[in-house]
PDB file of N, CA and C in Angstrom:
ATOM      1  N   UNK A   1     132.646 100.390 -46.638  1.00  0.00           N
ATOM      2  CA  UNK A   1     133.409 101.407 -47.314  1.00  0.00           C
ATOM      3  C   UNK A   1     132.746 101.699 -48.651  1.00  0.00           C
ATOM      4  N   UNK A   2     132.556 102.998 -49.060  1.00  0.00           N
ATOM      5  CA  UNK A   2     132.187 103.339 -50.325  1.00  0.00           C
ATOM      6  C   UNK A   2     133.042 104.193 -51.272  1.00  0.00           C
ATOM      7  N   UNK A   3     133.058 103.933 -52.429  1.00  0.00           N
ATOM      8  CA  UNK A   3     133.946 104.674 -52.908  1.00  0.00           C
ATOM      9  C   UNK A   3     133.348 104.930 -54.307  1.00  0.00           C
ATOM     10  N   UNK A   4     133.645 106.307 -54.777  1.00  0.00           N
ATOM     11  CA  UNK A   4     132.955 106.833 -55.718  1.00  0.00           C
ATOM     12  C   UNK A   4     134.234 107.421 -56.848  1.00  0.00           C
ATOM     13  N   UNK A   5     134.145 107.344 -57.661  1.00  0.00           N
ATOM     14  CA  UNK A   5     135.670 107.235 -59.157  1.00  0.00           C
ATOM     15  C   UNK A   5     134.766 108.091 -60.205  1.00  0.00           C
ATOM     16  N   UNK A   6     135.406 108.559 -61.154  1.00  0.00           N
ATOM     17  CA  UNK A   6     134.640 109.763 -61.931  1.00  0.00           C
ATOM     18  C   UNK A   6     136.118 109.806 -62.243  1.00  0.00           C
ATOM     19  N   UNK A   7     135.833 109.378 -63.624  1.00  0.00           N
ATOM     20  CA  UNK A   7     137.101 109.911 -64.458  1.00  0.00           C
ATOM     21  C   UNK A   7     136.725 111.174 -65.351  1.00  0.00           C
ATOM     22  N   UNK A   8     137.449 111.923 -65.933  1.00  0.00           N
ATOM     23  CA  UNK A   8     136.930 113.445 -66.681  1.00  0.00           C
ATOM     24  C   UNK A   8     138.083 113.435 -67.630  1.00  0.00           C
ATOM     25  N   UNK A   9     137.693 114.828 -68.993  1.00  0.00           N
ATOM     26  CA  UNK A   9     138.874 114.834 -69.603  1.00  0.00           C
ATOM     27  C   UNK A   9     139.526 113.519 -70.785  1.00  0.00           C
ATOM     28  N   UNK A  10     140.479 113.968 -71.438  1.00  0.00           N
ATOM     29  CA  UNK A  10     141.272 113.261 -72.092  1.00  0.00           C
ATOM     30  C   UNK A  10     140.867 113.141 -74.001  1.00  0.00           C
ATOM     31  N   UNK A  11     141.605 112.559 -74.550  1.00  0.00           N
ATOM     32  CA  UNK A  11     141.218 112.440 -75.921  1.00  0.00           C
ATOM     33  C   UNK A  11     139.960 111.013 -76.095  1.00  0.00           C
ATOM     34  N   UNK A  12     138.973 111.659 -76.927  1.00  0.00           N
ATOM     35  CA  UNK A  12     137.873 110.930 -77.082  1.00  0.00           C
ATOM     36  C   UNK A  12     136.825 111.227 -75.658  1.00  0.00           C
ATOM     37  N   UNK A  13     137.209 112.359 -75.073  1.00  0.00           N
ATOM     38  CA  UNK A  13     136.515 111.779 -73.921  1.00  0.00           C
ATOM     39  C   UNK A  13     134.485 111.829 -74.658  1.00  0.00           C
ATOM     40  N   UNK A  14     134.134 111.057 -73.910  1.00  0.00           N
ATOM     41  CA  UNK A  14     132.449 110.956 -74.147  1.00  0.00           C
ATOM     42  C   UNK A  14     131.805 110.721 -72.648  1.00  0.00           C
ATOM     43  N   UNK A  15     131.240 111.738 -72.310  1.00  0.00           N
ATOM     44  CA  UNK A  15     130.837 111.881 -70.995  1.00  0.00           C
ATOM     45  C   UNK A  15     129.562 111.018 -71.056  1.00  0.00           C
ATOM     46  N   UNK A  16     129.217 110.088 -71.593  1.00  0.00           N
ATOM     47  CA  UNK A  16     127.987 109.202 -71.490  1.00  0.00           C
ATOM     48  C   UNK A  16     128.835 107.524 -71.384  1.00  0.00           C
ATOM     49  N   UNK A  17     129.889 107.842 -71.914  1.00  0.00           N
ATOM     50  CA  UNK A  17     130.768 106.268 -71.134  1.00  0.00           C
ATOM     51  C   UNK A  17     131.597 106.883 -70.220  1.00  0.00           C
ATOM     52  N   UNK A  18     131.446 107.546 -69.405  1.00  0.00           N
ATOM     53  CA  UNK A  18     132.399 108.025 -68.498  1.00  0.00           C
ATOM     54  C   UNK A  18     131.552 107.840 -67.186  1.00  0.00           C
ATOM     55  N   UNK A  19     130.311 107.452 -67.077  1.00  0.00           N
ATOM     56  CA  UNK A  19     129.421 108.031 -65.427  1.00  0.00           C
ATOM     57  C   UNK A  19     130.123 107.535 -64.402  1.00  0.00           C
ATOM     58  N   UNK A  20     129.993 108.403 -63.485  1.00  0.00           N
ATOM     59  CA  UNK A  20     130.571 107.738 -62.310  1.00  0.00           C
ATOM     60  C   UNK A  20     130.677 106.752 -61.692  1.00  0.00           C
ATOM     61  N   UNK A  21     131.797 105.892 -61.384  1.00  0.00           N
ATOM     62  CA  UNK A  21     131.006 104.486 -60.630  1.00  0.00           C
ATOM     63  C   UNK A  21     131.106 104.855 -58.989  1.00  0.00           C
ATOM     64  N   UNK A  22     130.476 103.985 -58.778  1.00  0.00           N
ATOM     65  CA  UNK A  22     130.142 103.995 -56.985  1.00  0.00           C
ATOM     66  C   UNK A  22     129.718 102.336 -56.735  1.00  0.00           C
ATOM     67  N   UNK A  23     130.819 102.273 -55.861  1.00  0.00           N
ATOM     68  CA  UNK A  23     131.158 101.049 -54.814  1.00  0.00           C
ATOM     69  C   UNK A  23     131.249 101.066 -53.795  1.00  0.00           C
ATOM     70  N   UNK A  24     130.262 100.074 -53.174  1.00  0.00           N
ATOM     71  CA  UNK A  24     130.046  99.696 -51.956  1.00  0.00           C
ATOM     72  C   UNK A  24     130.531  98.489 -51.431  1.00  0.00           C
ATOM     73  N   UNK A  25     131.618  98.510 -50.229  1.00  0.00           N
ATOM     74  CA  UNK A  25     132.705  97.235 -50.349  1.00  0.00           C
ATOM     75  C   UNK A  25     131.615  95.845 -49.575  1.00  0.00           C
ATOM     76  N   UNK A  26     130.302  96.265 -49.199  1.00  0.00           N
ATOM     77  CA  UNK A  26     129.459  95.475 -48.486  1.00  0.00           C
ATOM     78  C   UNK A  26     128.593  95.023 -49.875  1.00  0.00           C
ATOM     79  N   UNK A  27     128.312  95.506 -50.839  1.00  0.00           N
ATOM     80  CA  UNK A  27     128.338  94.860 -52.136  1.00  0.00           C
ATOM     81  C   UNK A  27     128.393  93.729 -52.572  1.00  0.00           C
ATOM     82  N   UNK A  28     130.053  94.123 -52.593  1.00  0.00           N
ATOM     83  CA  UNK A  28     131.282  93.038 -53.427  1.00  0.00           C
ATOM     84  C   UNK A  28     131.044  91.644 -52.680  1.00  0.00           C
ATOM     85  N   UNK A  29     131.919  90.750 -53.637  1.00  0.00           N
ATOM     86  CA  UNK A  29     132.218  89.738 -52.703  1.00  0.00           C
ATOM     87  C   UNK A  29     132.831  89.712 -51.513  1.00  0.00           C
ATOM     88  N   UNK A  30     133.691  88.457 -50.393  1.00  0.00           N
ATOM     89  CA  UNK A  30     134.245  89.050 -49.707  1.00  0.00           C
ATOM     90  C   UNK A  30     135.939  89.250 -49.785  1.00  0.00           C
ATOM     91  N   UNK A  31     136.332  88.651 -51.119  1.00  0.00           N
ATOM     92  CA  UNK A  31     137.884  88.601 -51.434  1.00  0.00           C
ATOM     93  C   UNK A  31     137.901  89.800 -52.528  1.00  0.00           C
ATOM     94  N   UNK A  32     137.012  90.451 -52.818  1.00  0.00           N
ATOM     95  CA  UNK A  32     137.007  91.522 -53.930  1.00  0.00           C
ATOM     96  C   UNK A  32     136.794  93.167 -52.904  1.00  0.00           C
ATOM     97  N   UNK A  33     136.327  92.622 -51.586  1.00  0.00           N
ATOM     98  CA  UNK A  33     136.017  93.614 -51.433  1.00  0.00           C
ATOM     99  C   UNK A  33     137.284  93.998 -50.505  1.00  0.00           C
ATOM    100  N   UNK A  34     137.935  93.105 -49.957  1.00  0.00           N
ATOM    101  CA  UNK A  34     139.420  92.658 -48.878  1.00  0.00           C
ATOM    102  C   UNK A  34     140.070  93.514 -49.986  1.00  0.00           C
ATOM    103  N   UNK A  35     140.168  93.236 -51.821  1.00  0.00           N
ATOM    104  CA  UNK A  35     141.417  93.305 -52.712  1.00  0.00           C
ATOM    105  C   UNK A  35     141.490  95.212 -52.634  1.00  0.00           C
ATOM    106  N   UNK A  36     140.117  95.178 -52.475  1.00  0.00           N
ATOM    107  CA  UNK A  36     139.584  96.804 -52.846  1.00  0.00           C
ATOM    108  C   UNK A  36     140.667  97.980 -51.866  1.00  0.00           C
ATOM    109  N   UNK A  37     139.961  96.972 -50.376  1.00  0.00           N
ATOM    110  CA  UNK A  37     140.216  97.801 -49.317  1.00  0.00           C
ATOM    111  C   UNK A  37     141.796  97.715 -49.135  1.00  0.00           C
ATOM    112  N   UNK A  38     142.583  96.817 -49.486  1.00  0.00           N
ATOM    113  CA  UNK A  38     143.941  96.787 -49.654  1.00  0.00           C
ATOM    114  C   UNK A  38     144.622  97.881 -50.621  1.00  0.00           C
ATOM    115  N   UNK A  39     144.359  97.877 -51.614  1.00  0.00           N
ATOM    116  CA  UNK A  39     144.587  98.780 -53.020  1.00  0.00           C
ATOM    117  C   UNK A  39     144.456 100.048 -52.185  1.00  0.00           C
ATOM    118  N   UNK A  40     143.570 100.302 -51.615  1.00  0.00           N
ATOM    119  CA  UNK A  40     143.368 102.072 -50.736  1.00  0.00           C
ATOM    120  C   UNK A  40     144.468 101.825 -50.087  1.00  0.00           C
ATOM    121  N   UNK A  41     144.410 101.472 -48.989  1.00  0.00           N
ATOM    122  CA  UNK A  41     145.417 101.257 -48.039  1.00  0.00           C
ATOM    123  C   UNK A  41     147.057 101.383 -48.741  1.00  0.00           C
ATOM    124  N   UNK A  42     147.378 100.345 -49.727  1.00  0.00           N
ATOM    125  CA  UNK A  42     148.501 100.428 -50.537  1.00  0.00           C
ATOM    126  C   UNK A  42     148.902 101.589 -50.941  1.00  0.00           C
ATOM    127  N   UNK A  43     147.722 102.499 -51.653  1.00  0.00           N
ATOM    128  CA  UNK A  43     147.595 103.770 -52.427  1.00  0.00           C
ATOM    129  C   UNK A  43     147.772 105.002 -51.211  1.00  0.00           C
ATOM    130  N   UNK A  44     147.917 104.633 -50.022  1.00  0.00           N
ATOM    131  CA  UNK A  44     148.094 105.158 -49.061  1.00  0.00           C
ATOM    132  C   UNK A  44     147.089 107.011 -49.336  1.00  0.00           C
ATOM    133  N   UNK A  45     145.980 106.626 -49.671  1.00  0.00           N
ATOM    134  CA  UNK A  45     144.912 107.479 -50.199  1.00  0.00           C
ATOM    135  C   UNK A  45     144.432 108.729 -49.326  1.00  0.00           C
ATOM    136  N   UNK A  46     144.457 108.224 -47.928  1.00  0.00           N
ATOM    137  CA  UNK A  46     143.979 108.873 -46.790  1.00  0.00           C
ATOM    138  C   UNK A  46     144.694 109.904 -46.254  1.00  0.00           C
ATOM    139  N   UNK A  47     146.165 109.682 -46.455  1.00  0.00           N
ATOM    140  CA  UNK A  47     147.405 110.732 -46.295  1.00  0.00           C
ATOM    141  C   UNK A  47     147.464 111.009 -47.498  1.00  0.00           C
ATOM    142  N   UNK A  48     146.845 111.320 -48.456  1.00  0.00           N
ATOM    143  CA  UNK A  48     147.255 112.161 -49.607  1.00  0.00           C
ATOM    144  C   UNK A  48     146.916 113.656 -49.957  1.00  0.00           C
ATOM    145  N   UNK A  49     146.848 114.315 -50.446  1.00  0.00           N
ATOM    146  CA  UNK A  49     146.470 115.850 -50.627  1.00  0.00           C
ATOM    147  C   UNK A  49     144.940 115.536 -51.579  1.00  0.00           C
ATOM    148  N   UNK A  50     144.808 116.717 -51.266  1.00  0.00           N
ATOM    149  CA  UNK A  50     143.124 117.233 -52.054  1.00  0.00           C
ATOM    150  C   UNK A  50     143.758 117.670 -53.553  1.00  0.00           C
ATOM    151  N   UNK A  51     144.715 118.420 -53.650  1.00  0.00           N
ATOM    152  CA  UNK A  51     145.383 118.713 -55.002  1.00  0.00           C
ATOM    153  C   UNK A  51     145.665 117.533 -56.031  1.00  0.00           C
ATOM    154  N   UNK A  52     145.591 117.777 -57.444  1.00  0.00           N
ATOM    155  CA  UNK A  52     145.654 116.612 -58.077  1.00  0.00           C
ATOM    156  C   UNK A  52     146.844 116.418 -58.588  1.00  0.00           C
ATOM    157  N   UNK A  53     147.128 115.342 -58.424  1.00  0.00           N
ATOM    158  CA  UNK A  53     148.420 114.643 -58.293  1.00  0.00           C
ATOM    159  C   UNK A  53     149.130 114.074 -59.563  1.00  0.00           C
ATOM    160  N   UNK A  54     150.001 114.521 -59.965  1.00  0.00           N
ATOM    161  CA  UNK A  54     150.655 114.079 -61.549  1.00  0.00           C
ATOM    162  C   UNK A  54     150.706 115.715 -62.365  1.00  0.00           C
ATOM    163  N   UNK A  55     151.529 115.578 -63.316  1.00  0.00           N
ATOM    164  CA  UNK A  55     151.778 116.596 -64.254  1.00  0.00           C
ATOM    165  C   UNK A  55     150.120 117.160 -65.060  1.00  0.00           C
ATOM    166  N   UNK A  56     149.901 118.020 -64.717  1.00  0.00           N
ATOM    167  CA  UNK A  56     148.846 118.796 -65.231  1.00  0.00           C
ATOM    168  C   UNK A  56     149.065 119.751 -66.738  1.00  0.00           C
ATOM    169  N   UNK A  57     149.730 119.232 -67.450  1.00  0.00           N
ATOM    170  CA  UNK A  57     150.198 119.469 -69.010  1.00  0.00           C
ATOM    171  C   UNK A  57     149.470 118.807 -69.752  1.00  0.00           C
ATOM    172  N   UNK A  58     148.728 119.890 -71.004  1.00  0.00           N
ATOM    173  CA  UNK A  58     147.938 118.987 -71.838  1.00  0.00           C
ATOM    174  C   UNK A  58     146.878 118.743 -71.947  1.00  0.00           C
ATOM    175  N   UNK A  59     146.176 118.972 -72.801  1.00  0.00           N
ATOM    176  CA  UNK A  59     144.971 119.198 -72.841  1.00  0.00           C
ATOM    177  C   UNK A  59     143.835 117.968 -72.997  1.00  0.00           C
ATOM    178  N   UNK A  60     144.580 117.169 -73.531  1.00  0.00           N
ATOM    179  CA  UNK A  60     144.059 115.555 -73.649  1.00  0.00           C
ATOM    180  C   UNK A  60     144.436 114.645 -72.564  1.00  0.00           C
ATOM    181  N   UNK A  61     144.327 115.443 -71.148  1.00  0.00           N
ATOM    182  CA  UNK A  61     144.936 114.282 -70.171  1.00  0.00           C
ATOM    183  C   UNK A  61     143.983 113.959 -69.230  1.00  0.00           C
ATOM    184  N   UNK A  62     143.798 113.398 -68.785  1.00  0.00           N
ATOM    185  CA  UNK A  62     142.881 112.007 -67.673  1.00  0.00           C
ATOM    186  C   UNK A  62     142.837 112.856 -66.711  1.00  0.00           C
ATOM    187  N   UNK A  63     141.812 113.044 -65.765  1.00  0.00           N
ATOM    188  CA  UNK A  63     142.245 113.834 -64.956  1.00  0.00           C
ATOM    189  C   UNK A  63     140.747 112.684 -63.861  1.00  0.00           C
ATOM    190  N   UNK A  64     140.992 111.776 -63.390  1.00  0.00           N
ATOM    191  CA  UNK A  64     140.844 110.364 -61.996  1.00  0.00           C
ATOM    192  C   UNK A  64     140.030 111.549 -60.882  1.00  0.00           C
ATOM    193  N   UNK A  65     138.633 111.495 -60.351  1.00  0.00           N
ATOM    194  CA  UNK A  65     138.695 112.197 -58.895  1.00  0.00           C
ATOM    195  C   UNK A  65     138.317 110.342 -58.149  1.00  0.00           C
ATOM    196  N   UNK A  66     138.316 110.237 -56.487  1.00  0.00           N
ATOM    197  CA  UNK A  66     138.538 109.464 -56.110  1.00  0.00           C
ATOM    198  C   UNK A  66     137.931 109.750 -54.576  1.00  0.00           C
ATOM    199  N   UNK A  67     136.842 109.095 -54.524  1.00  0.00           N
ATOM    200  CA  UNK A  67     136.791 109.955 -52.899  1.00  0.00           C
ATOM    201  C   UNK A  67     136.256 108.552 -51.917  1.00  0.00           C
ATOM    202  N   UNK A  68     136.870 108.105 -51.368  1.00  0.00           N
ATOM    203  CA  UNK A  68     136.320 107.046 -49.967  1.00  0.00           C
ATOM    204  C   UNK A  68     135.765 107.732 -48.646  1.00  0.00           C
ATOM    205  N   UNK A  69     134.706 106.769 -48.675  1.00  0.00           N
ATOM    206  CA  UNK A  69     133.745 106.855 -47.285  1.00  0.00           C
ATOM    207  C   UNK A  69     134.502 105.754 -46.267  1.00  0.00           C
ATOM    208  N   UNK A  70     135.116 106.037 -45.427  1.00  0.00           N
ATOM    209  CA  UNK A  70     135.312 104.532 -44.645  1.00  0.00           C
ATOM    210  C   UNK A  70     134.941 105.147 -43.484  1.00  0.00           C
ATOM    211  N   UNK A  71     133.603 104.175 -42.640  1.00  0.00           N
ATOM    212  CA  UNK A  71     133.089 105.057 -40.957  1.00  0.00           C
ATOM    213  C   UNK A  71     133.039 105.973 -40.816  1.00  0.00           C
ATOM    214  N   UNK A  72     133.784 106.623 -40.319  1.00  0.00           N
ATOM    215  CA  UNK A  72     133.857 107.946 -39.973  1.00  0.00           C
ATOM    216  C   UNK A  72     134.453 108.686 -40.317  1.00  0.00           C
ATOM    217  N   UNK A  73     135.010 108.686 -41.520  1.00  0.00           N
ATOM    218  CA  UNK A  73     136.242 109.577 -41.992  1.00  0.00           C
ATOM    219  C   UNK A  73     135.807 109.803 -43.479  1.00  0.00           C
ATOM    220  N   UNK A  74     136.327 110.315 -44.583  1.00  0.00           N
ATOM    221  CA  UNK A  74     135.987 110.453 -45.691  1.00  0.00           C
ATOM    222  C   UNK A  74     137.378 111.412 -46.639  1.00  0.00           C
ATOM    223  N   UNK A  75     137.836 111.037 -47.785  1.00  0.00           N
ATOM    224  CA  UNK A  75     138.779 111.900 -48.368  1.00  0.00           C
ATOM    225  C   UNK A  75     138.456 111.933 -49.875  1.00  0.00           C
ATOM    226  N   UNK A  76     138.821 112.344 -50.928  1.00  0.00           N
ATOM    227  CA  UNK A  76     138.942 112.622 -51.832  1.00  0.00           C
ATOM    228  C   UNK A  76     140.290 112.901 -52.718  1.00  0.00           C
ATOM    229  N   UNK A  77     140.563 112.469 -53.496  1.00  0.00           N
ATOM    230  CA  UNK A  77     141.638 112.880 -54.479  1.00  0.00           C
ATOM    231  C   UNK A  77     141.817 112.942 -55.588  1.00  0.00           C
ATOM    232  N   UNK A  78     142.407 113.997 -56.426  1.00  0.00           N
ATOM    233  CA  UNK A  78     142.198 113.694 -58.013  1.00  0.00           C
ATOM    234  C   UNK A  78     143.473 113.601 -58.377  1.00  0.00           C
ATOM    235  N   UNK A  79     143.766 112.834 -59.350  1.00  0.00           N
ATOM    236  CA  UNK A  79     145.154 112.101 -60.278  1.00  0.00           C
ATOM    237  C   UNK A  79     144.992 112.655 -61.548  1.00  0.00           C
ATOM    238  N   UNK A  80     146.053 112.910 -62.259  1.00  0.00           N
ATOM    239  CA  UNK A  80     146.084 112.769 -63.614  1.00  0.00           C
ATOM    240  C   UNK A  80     146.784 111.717 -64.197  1.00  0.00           C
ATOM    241  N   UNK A  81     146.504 111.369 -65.100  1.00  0.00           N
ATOM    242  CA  UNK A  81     146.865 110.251 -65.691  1.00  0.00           C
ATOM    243  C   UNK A  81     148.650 109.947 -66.122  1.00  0.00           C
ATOM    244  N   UNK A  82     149.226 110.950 -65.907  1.00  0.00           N
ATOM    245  CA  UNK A  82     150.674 111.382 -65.644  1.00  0.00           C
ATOM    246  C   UNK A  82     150.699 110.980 -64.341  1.00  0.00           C
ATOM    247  N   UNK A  83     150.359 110.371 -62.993  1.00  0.00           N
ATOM    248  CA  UNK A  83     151.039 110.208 -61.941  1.00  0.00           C
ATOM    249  C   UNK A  83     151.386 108.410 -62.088  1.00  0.00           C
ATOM    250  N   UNK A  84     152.738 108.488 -61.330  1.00  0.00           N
ATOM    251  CA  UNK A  84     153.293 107.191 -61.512  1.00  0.00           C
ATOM    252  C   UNK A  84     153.614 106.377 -60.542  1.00  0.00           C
ATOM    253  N   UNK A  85     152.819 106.646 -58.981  1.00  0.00           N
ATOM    254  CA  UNK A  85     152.996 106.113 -58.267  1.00  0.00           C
ATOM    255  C   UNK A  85     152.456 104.720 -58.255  1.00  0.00           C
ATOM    256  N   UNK A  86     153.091 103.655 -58.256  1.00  0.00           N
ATOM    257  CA  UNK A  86     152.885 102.394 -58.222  1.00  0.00           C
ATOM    258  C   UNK A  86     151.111 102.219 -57.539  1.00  0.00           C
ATOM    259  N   UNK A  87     151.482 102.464 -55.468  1.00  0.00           N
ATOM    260  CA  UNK A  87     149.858 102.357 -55.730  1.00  0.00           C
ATOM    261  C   UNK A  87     148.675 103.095 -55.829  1.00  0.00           C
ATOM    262  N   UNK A  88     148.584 104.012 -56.495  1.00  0.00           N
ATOM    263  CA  UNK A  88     147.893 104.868 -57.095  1.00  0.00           C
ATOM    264  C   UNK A  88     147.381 104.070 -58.715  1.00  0.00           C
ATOM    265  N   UNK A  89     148.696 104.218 -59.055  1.00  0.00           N
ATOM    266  CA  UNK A  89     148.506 103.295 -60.608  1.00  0.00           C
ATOM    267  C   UNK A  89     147.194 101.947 -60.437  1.00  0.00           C
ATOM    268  N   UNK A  90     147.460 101.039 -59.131  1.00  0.00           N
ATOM    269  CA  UNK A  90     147.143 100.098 -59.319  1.00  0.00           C
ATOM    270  C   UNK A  90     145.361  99.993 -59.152  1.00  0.00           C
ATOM    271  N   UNK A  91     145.430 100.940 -58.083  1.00  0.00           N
ATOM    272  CA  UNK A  91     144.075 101.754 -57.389  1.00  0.00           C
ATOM    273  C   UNK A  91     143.512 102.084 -58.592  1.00  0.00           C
ATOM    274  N   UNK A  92     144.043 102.958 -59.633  1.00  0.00           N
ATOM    275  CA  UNK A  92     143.026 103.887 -60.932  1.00  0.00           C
ATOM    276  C   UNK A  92     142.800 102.327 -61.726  1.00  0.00           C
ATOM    277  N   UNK A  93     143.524 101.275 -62.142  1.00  0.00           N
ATOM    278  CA  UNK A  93     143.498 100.749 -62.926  1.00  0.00           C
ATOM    279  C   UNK A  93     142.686  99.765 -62.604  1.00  0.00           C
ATOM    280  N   UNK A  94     142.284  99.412 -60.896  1.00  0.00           N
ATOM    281  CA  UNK A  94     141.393  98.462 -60.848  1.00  0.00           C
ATOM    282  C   UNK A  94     140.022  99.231 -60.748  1.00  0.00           C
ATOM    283  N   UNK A  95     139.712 100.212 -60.633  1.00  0.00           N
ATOM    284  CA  UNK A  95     138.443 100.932 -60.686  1.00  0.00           C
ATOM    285  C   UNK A  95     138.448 101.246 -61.886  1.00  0.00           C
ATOM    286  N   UNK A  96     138.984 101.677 -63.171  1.00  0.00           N
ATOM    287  CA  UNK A  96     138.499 101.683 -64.348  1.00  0.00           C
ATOM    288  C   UNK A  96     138.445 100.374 -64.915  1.00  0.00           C
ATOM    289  N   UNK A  97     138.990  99.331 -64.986  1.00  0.00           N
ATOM    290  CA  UNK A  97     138.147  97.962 -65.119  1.00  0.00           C
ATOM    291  C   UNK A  97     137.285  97.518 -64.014  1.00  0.00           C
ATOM    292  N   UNK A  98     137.078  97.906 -63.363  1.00  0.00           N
ATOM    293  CA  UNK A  98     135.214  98.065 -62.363  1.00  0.00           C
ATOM    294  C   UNK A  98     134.410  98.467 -63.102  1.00  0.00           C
ATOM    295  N   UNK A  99     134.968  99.737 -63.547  1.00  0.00           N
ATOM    296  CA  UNK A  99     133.905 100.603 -64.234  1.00  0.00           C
ATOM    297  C   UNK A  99     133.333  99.785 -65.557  1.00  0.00           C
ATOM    298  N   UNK A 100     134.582  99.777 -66.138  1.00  0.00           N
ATOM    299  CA  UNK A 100     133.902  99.070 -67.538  1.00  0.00           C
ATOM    300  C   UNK A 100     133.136  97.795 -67.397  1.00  0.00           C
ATOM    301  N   UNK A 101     133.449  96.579 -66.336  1.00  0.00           N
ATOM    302  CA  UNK A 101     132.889  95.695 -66.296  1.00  0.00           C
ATOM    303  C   UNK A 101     131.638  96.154 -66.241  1.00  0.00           C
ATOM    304  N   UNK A 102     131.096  96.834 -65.307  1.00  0.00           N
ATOM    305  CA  UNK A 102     129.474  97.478 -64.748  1.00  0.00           C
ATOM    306  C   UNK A 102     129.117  98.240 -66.247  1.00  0.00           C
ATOM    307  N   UNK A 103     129.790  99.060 -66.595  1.00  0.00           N
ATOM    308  CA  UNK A 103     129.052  99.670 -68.247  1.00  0.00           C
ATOM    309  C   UNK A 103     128.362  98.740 -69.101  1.00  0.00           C
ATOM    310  N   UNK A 104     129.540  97.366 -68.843  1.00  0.00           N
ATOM    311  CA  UNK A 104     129.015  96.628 -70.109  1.00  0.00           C
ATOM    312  C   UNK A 104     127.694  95.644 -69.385  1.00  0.00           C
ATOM    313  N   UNK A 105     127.891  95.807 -68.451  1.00  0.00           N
ATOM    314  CA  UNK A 105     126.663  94.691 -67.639  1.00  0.00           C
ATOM    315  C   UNK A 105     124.898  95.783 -67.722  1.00  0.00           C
ATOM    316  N   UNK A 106     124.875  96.693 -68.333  1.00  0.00           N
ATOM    317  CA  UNK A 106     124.186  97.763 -68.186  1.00  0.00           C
ATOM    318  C   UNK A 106     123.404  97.640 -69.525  1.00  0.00           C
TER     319      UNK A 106
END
């Protein structure tokens, strides 16, 4: 499974700490990559819309795109930082501490 996160937008944004991350669950370990593929699944990602999801008010707001490769299938989704679905929440929050871990390892 691959999955590619690109956050955009918001106050302070600086598009040189922002690059995209991209994860490959054959990568990871094998309990990081199980936690990954759970979090999708939870986030119930695959049945979700292409439209971005959360209150779109505001000019300083987060605006998450999100797109998984799994086999044969592939989706995409973008969040704003206003959506409050539990697993969505949990999904953005473990890929932006992905992200940062990998920035700072860089």
């Amino acid at each position: 499974m691959k999955v590619y996160f690109k956050p955009e937008g918001g106050f302070g944004f600086f598009p040189g700490l922002n690059k995209p991350l991209e994860l490959n669950s054959e990568d990871l370990p094998e309990d990081e990559a199980s936690h990954l593929k759970n979090l999708i699944k939870e986030a119930q990602l695959f049945e979700l819309s292409n439209q971005p999801l959360g209150t779109t008010h505001g000019a300083d707001q987060k605006k998450y795109t999100i797109r998984v490769e799994d086999q044969d299938r592939q989706h995409w989704i973008q969040i704003m930082d206003t959506e409050r679905d539990p697993g969505l929440q949990n999904l953005l929050a473990y890929l932006s501490q992905k992200q940062k871990e990998i920035r700072k390892m860089k």
